[in-house]
Protein backbone atom coordinates (compact mmCIF):
# COMPACT_ATOMS: atom_id res chain seq x y z
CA UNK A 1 28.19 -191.19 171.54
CA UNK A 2 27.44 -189.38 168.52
CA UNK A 3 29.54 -189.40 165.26
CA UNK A 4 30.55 -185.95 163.70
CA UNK A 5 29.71 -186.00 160.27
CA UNK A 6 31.85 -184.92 157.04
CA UNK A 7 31.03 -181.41 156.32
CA UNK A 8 31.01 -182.40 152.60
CA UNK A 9 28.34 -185.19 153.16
CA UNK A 10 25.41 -183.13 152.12
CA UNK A 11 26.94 -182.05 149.13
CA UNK A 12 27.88 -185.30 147.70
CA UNK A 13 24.57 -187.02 148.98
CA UNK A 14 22.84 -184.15 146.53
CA UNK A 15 25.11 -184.78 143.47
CA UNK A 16 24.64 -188.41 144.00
CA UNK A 17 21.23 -187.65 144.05
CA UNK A 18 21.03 -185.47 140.52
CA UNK A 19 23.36 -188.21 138.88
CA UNK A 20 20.35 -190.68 139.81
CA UNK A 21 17.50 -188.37 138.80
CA UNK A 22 19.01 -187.56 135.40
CA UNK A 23 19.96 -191.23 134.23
CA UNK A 24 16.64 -192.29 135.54
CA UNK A 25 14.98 -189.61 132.98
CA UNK A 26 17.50 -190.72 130.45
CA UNK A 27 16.32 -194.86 130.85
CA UNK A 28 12.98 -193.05 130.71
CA UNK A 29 13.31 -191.02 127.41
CA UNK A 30 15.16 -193.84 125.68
CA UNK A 31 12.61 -196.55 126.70
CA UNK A 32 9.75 -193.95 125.93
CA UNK A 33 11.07 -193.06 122.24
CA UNK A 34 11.69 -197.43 121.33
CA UNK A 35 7.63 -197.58 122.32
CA UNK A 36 7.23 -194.66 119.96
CA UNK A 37 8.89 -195.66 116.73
CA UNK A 38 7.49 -198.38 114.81
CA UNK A 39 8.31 -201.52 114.70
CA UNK A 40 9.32 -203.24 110.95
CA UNK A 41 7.22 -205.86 110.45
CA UNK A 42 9.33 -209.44 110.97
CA UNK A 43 8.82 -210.94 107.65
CA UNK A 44 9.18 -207.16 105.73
CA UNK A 45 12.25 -208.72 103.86
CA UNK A 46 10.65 -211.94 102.36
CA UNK A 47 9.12 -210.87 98.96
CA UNK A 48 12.68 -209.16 98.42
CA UNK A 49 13.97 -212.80 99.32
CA UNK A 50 11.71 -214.09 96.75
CA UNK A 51 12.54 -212.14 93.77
CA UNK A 52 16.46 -212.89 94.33
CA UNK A 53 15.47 -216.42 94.10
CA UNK A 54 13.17 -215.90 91.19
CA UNK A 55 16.07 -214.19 89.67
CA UNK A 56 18.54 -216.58 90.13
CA UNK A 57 16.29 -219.28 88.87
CA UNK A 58 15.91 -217.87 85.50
CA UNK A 59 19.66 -216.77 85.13
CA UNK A 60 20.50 -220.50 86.12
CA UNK A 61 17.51 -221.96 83.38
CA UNK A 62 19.12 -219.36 80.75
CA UNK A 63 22.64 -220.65 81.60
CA UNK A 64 21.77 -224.34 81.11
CA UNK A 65 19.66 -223.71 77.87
CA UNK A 66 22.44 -222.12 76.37
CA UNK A 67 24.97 -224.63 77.56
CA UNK A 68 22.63 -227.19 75.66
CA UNK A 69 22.60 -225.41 72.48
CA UNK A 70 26.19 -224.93 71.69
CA UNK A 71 27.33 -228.01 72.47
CA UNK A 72 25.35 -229.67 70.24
CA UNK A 73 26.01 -227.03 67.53
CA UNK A 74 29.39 -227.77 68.36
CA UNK A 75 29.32 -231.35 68.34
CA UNK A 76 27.04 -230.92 64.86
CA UNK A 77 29.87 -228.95 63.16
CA UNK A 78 32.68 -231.49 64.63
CA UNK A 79 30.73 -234.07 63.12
CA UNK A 80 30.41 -232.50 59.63
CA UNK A 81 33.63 -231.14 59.37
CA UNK A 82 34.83 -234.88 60.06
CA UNK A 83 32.21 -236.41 57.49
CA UNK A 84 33.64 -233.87 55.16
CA UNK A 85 36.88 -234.69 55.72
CA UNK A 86 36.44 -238.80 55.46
CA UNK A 87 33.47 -239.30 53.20
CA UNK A 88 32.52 -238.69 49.57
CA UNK A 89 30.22 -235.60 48.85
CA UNK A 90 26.98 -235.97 49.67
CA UNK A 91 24.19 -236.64 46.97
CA UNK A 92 22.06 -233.87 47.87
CA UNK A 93 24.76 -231.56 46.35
CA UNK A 94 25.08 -232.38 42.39
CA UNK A 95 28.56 -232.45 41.43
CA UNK A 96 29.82 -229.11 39.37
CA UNK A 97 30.49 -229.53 35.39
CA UNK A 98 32.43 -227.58 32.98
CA UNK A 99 31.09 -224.38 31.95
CA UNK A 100 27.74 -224.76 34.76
CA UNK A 101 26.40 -227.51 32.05
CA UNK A 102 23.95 -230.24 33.51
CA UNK A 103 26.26 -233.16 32.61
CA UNK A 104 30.02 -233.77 31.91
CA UNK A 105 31.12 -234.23 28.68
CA UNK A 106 33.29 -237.33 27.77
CA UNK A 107 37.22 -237.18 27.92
CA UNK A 108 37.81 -236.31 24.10
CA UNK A 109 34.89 -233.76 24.14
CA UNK A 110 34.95 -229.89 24.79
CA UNK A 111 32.11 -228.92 27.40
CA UNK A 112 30.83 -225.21 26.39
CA UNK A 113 28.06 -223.12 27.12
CA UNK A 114 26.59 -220.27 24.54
CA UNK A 115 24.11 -217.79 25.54
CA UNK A 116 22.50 -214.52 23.77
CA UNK A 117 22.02 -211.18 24.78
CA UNK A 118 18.46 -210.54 26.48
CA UNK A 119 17.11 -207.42 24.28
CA UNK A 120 19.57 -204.52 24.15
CA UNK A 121 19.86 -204.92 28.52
CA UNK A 122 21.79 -208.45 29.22
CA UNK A 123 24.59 -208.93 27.12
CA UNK A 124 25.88 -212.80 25.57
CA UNK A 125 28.50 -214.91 27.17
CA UNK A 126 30.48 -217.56 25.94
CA UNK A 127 32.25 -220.50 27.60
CA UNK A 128 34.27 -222.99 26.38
CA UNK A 129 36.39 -225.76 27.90
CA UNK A 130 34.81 -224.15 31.33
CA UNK A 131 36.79 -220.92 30.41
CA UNK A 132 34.34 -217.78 29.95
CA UNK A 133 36.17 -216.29 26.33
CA UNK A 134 33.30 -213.19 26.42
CA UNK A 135 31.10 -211.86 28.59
CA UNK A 136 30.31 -208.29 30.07
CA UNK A 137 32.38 -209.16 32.90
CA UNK A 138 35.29 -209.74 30.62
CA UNK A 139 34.23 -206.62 28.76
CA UNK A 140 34.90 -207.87 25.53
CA UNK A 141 31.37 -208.23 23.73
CA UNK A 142 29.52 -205.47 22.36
CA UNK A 143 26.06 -205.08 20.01
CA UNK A 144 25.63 -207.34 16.73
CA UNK A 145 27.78 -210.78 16.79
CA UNK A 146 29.98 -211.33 19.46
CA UNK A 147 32.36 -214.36 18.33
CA UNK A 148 35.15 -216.46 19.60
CA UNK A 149 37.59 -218.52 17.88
CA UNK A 150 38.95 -221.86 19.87
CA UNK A 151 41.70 -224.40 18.43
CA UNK A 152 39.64 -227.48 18.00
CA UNK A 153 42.72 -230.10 19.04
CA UNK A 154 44.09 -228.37 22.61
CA UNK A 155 41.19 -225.84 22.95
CA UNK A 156 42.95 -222.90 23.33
CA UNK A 157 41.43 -219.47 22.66
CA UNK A 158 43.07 -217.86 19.62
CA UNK A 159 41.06 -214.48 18.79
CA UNK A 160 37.86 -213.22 19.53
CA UNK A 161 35.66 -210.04 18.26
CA UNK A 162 32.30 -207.99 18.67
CA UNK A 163 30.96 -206.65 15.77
CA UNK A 164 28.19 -203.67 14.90
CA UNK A 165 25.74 -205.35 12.99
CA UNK A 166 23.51 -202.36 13.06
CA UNK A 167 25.50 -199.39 12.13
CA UNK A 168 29.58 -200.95 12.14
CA UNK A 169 31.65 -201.83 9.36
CA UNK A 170 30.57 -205.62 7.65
CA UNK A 171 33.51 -205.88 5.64
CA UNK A 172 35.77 -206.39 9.20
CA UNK A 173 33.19 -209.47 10.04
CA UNK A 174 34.11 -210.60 6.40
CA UNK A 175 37.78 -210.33 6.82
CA UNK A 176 37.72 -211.98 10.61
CA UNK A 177 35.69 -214.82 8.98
CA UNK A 178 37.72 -215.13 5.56
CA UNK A 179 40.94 -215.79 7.68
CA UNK A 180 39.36 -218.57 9.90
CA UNK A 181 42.16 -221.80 9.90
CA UNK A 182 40.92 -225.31 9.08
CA UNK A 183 40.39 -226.82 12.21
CA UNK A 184 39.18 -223.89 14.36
CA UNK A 185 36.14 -223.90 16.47
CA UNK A 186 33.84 -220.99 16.35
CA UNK A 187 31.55 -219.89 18.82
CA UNK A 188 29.05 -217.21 18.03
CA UNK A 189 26.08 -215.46 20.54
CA UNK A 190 23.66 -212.69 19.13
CA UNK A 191 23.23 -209.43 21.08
CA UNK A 192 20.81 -206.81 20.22
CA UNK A 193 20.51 -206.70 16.28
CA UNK A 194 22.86 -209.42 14.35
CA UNK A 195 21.73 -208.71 10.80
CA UNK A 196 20.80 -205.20 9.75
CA UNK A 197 24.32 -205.10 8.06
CA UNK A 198 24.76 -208.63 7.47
CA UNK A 199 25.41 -208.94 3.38
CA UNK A 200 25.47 -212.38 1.16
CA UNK A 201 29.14 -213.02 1.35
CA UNK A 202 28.89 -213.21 5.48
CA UNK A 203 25.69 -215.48 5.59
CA UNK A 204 27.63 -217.80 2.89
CA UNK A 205 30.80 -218.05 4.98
CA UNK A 206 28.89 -218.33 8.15
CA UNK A 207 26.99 -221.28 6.17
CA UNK A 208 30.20 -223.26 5.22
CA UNK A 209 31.12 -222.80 9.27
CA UNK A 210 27.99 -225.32 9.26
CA UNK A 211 25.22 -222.74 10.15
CA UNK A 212 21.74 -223.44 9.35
CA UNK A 213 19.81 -220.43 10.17
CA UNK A 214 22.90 -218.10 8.70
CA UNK A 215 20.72 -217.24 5.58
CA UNK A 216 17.56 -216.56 7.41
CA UNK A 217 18.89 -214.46 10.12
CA UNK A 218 17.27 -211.05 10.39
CA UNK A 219 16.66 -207.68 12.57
CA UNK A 220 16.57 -208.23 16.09
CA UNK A 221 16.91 -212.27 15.87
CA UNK A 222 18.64 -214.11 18.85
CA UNK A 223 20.94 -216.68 17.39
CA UNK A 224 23.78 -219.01 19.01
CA UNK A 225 25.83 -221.07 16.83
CA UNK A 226 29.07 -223.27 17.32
CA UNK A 227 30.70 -224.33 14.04
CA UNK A 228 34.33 -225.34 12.62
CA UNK A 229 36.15 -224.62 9.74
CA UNK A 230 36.25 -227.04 7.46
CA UNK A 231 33.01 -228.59 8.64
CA UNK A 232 31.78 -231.05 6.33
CA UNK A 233 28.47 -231.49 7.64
CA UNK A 234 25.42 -228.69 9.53
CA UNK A 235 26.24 -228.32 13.07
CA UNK A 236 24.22 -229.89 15.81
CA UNK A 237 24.87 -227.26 17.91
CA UNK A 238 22.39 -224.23 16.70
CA UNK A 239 19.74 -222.48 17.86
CA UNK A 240 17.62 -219.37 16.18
CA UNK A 241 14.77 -217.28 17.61
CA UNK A 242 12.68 -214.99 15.34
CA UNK A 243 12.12 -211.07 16.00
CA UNK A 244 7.89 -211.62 16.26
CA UNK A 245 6.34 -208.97 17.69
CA UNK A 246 2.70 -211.05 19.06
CA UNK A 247 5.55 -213.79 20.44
CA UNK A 248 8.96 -211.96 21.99
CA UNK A 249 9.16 -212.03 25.53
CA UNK A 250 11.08 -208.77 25.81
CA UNK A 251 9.49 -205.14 24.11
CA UNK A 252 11.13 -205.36 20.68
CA UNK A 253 13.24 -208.61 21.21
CA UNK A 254 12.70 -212.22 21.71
CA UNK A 255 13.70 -214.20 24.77
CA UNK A 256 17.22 -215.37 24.99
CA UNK A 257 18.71 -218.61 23.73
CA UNK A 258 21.21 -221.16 25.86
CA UNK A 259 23.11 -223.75 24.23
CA UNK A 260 25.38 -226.05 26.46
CA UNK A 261 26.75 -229.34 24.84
CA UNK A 262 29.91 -230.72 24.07
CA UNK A 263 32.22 -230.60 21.12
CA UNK A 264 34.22 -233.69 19.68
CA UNK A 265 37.93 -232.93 19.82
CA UNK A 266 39.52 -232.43 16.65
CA UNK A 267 41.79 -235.46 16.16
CA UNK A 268 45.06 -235.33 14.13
């Protein structure tokens, strides 16, 4: 007996056929286009793998190094800030006396320090119970003889002046000195020229401060001198440098002069 078939069988037997023919073609391209592209090699990513590692190496070395050195800086600092804090100063580091001297001066003594001008350039400074009285910082000393006047029982500063030696007044120098009090300490320090103007009557009071060199001072001389009024002796504490042309350190002017000693109190 024989079966009527579907009158849609052929159509669906070609559709089913097309559907098979194109996703054949399509397994075909696909497979055709993985053979055609190349392949990455397996191990492309391992030099890339390297470098990280390299990388992280150093960062890790740099990390540790630096760890290192600040905490022993730190524990270096701890340590002196704790020695510092429990210990006497250390004997590398000289202790600091009055006035910058290179010793300290005993309890009834007056540490001071005198130094000249250097040619017409540097100017003189004075110190005295480590209290600068003159200097350029203080802007108080000027060309010719710069001089300060201390009380010689408590040390305080009573007056001080700079005066022209070259073209100022002399007879102000000779009143200044004329009114000096028994009993007063007086610094001097040279700047420039001390003595163009300098006349008998000043070189004879200066001597009865205890000056030694007073009378021989002349043009461009460097001279530092600490007397006292009513001084019955010279005055250790002097020091005088000719104007010598074949011997000055400076063009025109000798070197400078620095005095640093200490004065006896005056007692009663």
């Amino acid at each position: 007996m024989r079966t009527r078939g579907s009158p849609h069988a052929p159509e669906m037997l070609i559709k089913r056929s097309r559907s098979f023919l194109k996703d054949r073609e399509r397994r075909c391209l696909s497979h055709t286009a993985r053979a055609e592209s190349p392949r990455a090699p397996r191990d492309a990513g391992v030099p890339g793998v390297i470098r990280l590692a390299a990388l992280l190496f150093v960062l890790l070395g740099m990390w540790v190094i630096l760890q290192s050195y600040f905490e022993r800086g730190w524990r270096a600092l701890s340590l002196r800030s704790w020695r510092g804090a429990t210990s006497q100063p250390s004997r590398s580091q000289p202790p600091r006396h009055e006035c910058g001297n290179q010793r300290s001066c005993p309890r009834d003594h007056f540490a001071f320090k005198l130094t000249s001008g250097a040619a017409n350039v540097v100017g003189p400074s004075i110190c005295f119970d480590d209290a600068v009285l003159m200097s350029s910082v203080k802007n108080n000393i000027g060309r010719g003889l710069n001089i300060a006047l201390v009380n010689g029982t408590t040390g305080q500063l009573l007056k001080t002046g700079a005066f022209d030696m070259y073209s100022g007044d002399v007879k102000e120098l000779e009143t200044f000195l004329t009114e000096i009090k028994d009993g007063t300490v007086v610094l001097t320090a040279t700047f420039d020229d001390p003595a163009t103007k300098m006349n008998d009557k000043v070189r004879m009071l200066f001597t009865e401060l205890g000056s030694s060199y007073a009378n021989m001072l002349g043009f461009r001389d460097n001279w530092v001198f600490l007397g006292a009024k009513g001084l019955s002796i010279k005055s250790p504490f002097e020091q005088h440098i000719q104007n010598n042309e074949e011997r000055n350190k400076y063009d025109g002017w000798p070197e400078l002069l620095e005095l640093e000693g200490c004065a006896p109190r005056k007692m009663g």
